[in-house]
Protein backbone atom coordinates (compact mmCIF):
# COMPACT_ATOMS: atom_id res chain seq x y z
CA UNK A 1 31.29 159.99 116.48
CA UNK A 2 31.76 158.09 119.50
CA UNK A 3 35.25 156.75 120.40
CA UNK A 4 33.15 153.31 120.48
CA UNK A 5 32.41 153.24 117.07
CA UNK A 6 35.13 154.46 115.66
CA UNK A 7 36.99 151.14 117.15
CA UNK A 8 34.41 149.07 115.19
CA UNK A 9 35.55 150.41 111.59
CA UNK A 10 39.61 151.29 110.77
CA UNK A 11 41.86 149.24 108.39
CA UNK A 12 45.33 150.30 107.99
CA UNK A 13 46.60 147.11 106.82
CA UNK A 14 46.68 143.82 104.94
CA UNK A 15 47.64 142.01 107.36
CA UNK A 16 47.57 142.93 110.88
CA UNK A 17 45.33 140.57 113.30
CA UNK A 18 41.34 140.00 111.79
CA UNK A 19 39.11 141.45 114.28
CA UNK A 20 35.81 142.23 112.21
CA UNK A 21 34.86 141.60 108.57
CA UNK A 22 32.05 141.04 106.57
CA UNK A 23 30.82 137.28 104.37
CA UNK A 24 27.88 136.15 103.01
CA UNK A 25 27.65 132.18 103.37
CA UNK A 26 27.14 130.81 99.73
CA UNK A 27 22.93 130.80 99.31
CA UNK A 28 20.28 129.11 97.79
CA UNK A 29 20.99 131.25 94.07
CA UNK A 30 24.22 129.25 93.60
CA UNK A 31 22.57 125.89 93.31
CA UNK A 32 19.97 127.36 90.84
CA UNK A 33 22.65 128.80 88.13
CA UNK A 34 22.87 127.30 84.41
CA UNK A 35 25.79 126.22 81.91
CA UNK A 36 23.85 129.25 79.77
CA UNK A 37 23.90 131.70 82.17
CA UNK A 38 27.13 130.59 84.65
CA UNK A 39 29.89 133.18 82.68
CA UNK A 40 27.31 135.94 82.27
CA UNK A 41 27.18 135.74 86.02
CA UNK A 42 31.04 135.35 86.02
CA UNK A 43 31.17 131.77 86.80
CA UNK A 44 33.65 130.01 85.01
CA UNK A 45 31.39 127.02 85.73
CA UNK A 46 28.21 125.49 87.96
CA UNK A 47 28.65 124.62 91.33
CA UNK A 48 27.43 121.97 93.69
CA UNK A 49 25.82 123.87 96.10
CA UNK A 50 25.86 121.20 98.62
CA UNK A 51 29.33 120.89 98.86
CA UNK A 52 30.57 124.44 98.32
CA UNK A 53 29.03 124.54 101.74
CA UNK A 54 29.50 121.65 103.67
CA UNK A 55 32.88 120.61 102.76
CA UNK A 56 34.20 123.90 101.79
CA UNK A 57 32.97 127.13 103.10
CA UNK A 58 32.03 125.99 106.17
CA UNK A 59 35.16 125.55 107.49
CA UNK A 60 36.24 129.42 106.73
CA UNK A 61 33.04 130.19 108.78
CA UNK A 62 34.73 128.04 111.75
CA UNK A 63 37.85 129.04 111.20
CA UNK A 64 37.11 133.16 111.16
CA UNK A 65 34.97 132.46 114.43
CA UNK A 66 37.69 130.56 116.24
CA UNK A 67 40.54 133.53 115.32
CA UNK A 68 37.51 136.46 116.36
CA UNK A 69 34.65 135.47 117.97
CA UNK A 70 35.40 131.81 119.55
CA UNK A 71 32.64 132.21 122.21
CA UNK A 72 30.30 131.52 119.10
CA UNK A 73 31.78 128.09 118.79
CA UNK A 74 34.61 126.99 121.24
CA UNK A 75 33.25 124.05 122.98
CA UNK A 76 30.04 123.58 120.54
CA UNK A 77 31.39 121.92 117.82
CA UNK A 78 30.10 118.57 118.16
CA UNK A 79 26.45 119.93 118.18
CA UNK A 80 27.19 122.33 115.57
CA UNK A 81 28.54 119.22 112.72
CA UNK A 82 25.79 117.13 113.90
CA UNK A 83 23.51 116.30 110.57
CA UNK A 84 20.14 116.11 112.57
CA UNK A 85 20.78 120.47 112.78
CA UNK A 86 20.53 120.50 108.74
CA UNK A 87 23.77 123.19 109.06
CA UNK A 88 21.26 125.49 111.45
CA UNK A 89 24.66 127.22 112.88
CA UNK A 90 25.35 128.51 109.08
CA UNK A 91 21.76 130.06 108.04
CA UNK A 92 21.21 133.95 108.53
CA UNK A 93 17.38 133.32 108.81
CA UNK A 94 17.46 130.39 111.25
CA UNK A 95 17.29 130.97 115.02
CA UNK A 96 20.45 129.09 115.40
CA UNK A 97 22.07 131.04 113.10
CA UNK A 98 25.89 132.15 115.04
CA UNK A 99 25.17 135.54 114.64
CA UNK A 100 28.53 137.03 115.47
CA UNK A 101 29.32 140.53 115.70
CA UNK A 102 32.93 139.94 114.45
CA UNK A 103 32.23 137.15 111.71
CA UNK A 104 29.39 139.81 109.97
CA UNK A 105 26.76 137.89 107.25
CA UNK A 106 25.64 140.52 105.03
CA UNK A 107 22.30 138.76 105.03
CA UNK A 108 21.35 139.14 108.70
CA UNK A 109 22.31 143.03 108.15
CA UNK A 110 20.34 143.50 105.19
CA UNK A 111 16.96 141.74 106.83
CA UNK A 112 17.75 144.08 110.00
CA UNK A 113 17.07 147.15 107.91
CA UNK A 114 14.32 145.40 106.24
CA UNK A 115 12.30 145.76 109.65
CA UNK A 116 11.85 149.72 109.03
CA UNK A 117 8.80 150.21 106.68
CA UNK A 118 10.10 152.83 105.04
CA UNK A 119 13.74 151.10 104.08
CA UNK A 120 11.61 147.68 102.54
CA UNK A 121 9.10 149.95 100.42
CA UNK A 122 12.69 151.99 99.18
CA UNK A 123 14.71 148.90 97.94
CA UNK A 124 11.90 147.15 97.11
CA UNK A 125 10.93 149.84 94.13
CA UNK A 126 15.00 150.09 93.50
CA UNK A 127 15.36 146.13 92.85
CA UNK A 128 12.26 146.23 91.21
CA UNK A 129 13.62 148.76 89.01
CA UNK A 130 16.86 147.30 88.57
CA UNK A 131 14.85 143.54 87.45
CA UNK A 132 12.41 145.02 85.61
CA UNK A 133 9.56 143.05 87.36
CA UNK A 134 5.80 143.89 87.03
CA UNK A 135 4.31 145.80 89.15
CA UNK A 136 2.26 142.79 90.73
CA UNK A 137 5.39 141.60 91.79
CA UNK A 138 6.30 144.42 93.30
CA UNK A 139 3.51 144.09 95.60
CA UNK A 140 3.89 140.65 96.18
CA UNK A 141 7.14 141.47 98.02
CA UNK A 142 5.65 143.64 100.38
CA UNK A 143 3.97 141.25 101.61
CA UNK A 144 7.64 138.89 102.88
CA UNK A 145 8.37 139.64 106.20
CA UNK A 146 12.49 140.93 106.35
CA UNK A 147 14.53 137.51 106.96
CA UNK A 148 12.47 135.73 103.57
CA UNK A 149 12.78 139.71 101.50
CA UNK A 150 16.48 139.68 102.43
CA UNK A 151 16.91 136.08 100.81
CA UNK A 152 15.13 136.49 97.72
CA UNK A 153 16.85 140.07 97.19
CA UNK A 154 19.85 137.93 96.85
CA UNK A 155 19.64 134.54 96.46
CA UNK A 156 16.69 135.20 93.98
CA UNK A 157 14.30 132.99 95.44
CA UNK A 158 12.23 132.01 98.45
CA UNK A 159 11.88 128.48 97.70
CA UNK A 160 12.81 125.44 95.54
CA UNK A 161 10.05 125.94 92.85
CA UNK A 162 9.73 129.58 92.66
CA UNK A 163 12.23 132.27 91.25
CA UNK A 164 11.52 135.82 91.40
CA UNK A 165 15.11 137.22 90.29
CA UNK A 166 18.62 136.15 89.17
CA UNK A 167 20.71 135.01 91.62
CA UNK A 168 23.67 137.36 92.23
CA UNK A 169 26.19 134.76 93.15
CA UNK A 170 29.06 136.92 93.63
CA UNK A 171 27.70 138.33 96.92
CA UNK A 172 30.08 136.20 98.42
CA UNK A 173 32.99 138.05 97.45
CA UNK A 174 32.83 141.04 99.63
CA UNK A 175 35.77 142.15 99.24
CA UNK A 176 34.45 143.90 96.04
CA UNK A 177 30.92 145.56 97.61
CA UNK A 178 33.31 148.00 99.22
CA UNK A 179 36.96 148.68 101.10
CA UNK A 180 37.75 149.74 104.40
CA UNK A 181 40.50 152.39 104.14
CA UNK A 182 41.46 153.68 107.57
CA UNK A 183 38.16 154.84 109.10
CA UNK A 184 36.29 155.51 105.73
CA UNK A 185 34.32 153.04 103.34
CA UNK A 186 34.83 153.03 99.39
CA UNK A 187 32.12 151.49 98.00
CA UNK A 188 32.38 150.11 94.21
CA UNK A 189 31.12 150.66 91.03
CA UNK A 190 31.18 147.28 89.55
CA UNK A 191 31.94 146.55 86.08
CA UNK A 192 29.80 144.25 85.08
CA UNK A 193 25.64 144.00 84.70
CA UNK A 194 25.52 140.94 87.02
CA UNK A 195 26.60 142.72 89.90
CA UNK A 196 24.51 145.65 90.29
CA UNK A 197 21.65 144.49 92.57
CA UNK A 198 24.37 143.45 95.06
CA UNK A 199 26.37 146.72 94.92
CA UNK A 200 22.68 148.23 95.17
CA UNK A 201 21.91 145.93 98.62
CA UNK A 202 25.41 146.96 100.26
CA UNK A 203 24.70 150.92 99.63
CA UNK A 204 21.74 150.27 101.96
CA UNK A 205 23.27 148.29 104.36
CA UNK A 206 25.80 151.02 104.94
CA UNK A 207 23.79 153.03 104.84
CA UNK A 208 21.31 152.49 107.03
CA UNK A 209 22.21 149.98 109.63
CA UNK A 210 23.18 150.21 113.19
CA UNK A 211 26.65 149.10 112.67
CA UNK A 212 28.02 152.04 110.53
CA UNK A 213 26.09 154.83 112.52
CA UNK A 214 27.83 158.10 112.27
CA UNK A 215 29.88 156.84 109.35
CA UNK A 216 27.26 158.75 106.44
CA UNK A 217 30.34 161.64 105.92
CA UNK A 218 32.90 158.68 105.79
CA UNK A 219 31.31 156.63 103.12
CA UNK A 220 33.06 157.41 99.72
CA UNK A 221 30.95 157.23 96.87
CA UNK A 222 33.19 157.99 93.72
CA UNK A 223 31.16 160.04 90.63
CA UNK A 224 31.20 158.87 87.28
CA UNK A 225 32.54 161.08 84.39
CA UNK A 226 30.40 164.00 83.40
CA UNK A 227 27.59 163.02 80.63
CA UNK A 228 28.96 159.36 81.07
CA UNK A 229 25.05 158.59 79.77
CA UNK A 230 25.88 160.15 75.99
CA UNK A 231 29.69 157.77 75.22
CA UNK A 232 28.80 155.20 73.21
CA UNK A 233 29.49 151.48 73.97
CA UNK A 234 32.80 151.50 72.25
CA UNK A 235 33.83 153.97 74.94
CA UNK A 236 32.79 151.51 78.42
CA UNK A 237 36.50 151.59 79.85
CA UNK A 238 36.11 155.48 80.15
CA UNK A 239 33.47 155.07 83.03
CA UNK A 240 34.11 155.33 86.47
CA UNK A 241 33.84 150.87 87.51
CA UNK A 242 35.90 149.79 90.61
CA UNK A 243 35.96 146.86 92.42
CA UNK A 244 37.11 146.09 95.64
CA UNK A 245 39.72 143.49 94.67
CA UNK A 246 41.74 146.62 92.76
CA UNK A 247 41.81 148.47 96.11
CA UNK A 248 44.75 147.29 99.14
CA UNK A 249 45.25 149.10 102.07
CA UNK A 250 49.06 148.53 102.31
CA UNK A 251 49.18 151.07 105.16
CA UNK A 252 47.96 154.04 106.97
CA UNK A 253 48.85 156.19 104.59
CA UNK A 254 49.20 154.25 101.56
CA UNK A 255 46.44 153.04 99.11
CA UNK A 256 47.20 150.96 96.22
CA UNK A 257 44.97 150.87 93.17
CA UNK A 258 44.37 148.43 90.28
CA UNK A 259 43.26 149.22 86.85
CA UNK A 260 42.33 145.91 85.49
CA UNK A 261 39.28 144.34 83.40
CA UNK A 262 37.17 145.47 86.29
CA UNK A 263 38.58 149.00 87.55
CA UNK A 264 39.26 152.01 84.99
CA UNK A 265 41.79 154.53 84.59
CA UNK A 266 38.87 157.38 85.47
CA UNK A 267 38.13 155.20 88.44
CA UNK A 268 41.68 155.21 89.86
CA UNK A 269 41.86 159.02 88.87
CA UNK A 270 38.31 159.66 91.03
CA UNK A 271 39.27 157.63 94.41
CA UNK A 272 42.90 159.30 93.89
CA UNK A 273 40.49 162.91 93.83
CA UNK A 274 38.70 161.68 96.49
CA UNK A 275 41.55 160.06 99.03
CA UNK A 276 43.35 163.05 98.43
CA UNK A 277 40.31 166.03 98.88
CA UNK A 278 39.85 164.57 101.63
CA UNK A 279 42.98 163.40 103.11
CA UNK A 280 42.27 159.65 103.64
CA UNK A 281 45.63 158.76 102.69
CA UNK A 282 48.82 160.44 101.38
CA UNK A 283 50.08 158.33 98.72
CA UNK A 284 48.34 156.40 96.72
CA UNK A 285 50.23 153.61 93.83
CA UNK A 286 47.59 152.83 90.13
CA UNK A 287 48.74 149.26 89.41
CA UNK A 288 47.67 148.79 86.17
CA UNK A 289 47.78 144.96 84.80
CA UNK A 290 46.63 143.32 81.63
CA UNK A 291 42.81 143.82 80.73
CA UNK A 292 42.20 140.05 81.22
CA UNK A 293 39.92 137.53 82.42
CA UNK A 294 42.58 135.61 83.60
CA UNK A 295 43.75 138.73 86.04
CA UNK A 296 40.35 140.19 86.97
CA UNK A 297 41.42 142.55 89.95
CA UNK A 298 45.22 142.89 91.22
CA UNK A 299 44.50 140.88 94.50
CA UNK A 300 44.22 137.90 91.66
CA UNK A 301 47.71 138.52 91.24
CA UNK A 302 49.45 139.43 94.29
CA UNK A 303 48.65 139.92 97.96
CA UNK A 304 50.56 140.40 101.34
CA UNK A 305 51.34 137.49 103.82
CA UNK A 306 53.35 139.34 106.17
CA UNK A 307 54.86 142.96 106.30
CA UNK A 308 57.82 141.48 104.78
CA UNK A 309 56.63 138.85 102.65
CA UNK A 310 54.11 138.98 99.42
CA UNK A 311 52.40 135.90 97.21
CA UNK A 312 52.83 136.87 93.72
CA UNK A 313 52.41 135.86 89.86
CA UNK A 314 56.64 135.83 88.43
CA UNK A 315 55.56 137.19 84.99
CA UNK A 316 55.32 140.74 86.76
CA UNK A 317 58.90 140.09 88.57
CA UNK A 318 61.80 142.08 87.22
CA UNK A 319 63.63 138.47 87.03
CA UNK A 320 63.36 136.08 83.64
CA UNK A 321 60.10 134.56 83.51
CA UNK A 322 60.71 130.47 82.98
CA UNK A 323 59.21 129.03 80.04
CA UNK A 324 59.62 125.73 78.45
CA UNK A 325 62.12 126.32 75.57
CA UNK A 326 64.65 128.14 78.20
CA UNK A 327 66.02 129.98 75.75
CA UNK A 328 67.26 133.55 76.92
CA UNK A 329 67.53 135.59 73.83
CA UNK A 330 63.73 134.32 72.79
CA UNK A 331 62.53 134.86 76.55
CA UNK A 332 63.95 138.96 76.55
CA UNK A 333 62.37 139.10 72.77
CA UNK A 334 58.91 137.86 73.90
CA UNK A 335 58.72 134.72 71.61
CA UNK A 336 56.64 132.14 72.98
CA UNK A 337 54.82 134.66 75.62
CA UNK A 338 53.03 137.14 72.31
CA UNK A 339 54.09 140.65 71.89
CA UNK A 340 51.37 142.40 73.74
CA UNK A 341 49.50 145.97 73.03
CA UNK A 342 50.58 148.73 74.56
CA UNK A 343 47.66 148.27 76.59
CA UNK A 344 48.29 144.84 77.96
CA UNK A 345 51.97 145.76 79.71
CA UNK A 346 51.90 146.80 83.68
CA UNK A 347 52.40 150.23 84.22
CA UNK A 348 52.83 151.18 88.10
CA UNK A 349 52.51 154.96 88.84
CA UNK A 350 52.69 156.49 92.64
CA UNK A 351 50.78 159.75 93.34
CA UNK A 352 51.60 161.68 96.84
CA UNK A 353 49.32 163.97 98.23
CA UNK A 354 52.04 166.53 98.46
CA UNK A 355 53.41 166.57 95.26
CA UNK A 356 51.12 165.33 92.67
CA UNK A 357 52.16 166.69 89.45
CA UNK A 358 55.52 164.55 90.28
CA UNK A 359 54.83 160.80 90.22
CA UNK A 360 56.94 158.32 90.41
CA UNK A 361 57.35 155.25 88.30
CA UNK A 362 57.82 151.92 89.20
CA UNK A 363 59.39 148.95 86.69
CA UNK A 364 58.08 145.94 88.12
CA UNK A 365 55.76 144.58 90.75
CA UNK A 366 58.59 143.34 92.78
CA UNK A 367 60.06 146.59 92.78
CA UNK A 368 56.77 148.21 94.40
CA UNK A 369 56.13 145.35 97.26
CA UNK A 370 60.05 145.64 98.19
CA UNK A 371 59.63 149.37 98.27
CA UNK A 372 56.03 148.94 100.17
CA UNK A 373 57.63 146.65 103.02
CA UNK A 374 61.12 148.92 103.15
CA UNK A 375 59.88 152.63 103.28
CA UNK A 376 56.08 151.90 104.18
CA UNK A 377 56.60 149.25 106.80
CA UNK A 378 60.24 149.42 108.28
CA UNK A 379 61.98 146.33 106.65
CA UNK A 380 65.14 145.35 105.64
CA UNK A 381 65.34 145.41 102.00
CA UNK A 382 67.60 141.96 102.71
CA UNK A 383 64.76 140.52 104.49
CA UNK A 384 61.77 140.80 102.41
CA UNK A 385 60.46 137.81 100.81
CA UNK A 386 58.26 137.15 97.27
CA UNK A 387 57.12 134.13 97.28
CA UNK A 388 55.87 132.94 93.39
CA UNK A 389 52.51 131.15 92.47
CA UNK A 390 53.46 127.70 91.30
CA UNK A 391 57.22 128.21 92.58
CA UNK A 392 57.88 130.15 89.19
CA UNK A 393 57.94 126.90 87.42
CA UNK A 394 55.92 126.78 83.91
CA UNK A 395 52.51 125.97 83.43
CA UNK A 396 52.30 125.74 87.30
CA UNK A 397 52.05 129.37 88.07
CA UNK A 398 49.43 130.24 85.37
CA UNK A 399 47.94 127.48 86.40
CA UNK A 400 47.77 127.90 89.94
CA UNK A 401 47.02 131.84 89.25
CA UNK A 402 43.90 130.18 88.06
CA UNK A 403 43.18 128.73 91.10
CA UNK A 404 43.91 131.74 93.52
CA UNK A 405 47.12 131.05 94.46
CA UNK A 406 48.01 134.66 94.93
CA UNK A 407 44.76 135.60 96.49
CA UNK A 408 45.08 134.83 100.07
CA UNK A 409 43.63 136.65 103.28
CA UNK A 410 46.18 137.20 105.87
CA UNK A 411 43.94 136.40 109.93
CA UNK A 412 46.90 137.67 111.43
CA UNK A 413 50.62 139.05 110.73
CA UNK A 414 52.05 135.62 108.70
CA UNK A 415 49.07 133.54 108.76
CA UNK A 416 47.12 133.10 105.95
CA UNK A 417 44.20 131.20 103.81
CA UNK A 418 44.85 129.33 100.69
CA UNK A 419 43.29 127.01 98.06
CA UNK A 420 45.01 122.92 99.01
CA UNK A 421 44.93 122.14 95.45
CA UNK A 422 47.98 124.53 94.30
CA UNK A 423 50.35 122.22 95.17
CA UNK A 424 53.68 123.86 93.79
CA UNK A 425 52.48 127.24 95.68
CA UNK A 426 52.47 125.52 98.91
CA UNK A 427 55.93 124.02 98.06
CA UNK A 428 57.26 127.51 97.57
CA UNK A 429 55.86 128.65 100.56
CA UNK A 430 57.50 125.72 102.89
CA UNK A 431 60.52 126.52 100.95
CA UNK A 432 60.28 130.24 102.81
CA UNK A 433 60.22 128.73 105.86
CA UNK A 434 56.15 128.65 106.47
CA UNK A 435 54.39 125.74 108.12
CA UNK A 436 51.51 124.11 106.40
CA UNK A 437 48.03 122.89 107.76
CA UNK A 438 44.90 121.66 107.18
CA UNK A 439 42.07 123.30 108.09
CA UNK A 440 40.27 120.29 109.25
CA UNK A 441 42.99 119.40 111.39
CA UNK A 442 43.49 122.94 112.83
CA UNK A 443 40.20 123.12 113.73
CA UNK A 444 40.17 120.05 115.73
CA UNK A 445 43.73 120.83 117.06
CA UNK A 446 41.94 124.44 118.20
CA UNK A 447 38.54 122.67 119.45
CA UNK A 448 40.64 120.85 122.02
CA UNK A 449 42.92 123.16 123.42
CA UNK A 450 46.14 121.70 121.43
CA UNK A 451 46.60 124.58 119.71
CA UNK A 452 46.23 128.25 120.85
CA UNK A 453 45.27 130.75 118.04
CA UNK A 454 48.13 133.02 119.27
CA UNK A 455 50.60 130.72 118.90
CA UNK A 456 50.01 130.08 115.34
CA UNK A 457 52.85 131.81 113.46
CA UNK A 458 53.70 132.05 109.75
CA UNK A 459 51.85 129.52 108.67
CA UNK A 460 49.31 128.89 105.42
CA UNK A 461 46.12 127.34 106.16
CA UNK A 462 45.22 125.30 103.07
CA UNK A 463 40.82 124.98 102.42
CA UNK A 464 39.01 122.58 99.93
CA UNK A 465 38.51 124.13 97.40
CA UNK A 466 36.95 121.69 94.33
CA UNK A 467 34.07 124.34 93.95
CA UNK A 468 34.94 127.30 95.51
CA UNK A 469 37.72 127.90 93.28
CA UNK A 470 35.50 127.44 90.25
CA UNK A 471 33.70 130.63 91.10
CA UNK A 472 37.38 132.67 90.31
CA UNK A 473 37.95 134.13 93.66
CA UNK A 474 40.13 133.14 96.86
CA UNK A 475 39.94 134.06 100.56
CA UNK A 476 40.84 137.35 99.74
CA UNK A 477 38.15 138.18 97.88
CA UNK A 478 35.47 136.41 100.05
CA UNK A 479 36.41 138.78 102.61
CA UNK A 480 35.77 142.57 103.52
CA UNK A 481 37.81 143.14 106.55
CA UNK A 482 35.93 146.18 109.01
CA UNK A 483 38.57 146.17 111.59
CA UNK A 484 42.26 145.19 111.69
CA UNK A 485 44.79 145.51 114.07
């Protein structure tokens, strides 16, 4: 492989500078989901479609290009915001579409290996497979030329009256089609029904297109327990599902991995086989949390802002957890939080490549992070920061946990992308000493020069966030970072 190309793909950390990553703008399929169907599809609700765009993800689309690719928009935003373009700037299959290299839709790569015959006739039988359509329809879809196939295979539909599949509306979180980790990809095995067509789409992508050329020996595909196809239903959390919101790259030699409602123990046990066989990394931390909805992957919970400073949930701090009676004794005897199963407790266990039958064990999620920035990253146990959702106060951080206040996505080293509606987060982050902005204004503030993106230091960038946020992911997991300093 070319020297070239391996600069295009490595991630060796959570939060040095942003330089590629792949999206996918929310589509058509999100307007056309039901009360029935919304939490089968992992929606804790419907969306406006209209505004999840305009007033919401639209301005992460700006934002990412001003930080990576500003050529694509420095200078043109007046024509881009101007109504009479109908938001041309933002649509994979227009002409105006931005197109960036750096700011990757996963649409525009999916039509591009549409154009080869042989690649549209393949994942046309697959989906057609996977949706159980007719066999008319089947042929029907050969007849779409690429940009129109690539937006029904995931929006669903072609047009306003016509739907040929489900909408996969979770093909905006990339972070969980797959992980970077150094110069390798780890594609997932997702959990649930709802997202295999999309997990489907992304093994194509990568593939077959351009961009990850050379990479076929790097691309990590983990295998699922032997005669998985004979446990019975009762068994489900012994196959092999991961998602990429269970998998952080905390540095070049350190992988941490979540075993949560979405990821299994057997999963964590194959990428540690995996990682290990074939030296990706050399230690590698299972962070097992509670098997809950309210959780979902371990970038719900906690994520890094700065080598020396993580966003976290306090009830997996090795300090008191507040709750309204205040009472100590009831607090350490679990009254008024429910005894929970065996299975429901955190368990952190770290594997090195060296000495694997020895693991070590960890108490409490604080306890890992501080050890992550100390002996990973070269910090000062004195200086290293947790900052809690909600500011630790009760029902603020559950509530705000809700809301992806621990799921952020660090642009650069201190700078980072948050929901503006959890309030008491964004208190305990001035509190550490961060400045607070609004995206709107940034962007403005960056349009005319008054602000220089590398000046901006330790800082949260707070989005809208009345929609997004009801589809249960933050910035984090709307990302899948390619290349990092």
């Amino acid at each position: 492989m070319s020297k070239s190309k391996q600069d295009q793909i490595n991630v060796t950390t959570e939060t040095g500078t942003l330089r590629r990553l792949l999206v996918h703008s929310p589509d058509s399929g999100l307007g056309k989901v039901v009360p029935s169907k919304a939490q089968d599809w992992l929606f804790e609700d419907i969306v406006h479609l209209d505004t999840i765009r305009r007033k919401e993800y639209d301005y992460y689309t700006k934002l990412l290009l001003y930080f990576l690719d500003p050529e694509k928009i420095k200078g043109k935003l007046k024509k881009i915001d101007d109504p009479k373009n109908k938001r041309s700037f933002y649509k994979p299959d227009h002409k105006d579409f931005h197109a960036s290299d750096k700011v990757v839709e996963l649409q525009l790569l999916l039509a591009q290996i549409l154009e080869h015959e042989n690649i549209r006739h393949k994942l046309i039988a697959s989906v057609c497979a996977i949706e159980n359509c007719s066999y008319a329809t089947q042929q029907t879809l050969l007849s779409y030329d690429p940009k129109a196939l690539a937006k029904i295979f995931i929006s669903g539909t072609h047009n306003d009256n016509e739907m040929i599949f489900p909408p996969i509306p979770n093909f905006i979180f990339t972070r969980d089609i797959g992980i970077t980790v150094n110069d390798h990809i780890l594609l997932n095995k997702p959990a649930k029904k709802a997202r295999t067509r999309e997990a489907l789409l992304a093994k194509y992508i990568f593939f077959n297109h351009p961009m990850f050329e050379g990479y076929a020996e790097k691309i990590i595909e983990l295998p699922d327990t032997e005669h998985h196809f004979l446990l019975p239903k009762e068994t489900e959390g012994h196959k092999v599902t991961l998602e990429g919101g269970d998998v952080m790259v905390v540095s070049k030699d350190h992988l941490l991995v979540g075993v949560s409602e979405r990821t299994t123990w057997d999963a964590a046990y194959q990428t540690i086989k995996a990682l290990f066989d074939k030296k990706v990394v050399k230690k590698i931390t299972v962070v097992k949390i509670p098997r809950k909805r309210d959780y979902m992957h371990i970038d719900t919970v906690f994520t890094q802002v700065k080598k020396n400073v993580w966003v976290m949930l306090g009830i997996f701090s090795n300090k008191s957890v507040k709750h309204l009676d205040g009472d100590s004794v009831q607090r350490h005897l679990g009254i008024g939080t429910a005894q929970k199963a065996k299975d429901d407790k955190l368990k952190i266990i770290q594997f090195n490549i060296k000495n694997v039958d020895k693991p070590v064990q960890f108490d409490s999620l604080e306890e890992l992070l501080i050890d992550i920035s100390t002996k990973d990253l070269g910090c000062k146990e004195k200086d290293v920061k947790i900052i809690l959702s909600g500011n630790d106060e009760f029902p603020y951080d559950m509530r705000e946990q809700w809301t992806d206040s621990c799921n952020l996505l660090a642009i650069k080293e201190g700078v980072v992308l948050g929901y503006d509606r959890n309030d008491k987060t964004v208190e305990a982050f001035e509190q550490a000493g961060f400045k607070v902005v609004n995206v709107e204004d940034l962007i403005q503030d960056l349009e005319s020069d008054k602000v220089k993106v590398e000046h901006i230091k330790d800082t949260i960038v707070l989005m809208p966030s009345a929609e997004l946020s009801r589809a249960r992911g933050g910035f984090h997991c709307m990302s899948m970072p390619l290349l990092r300093d």
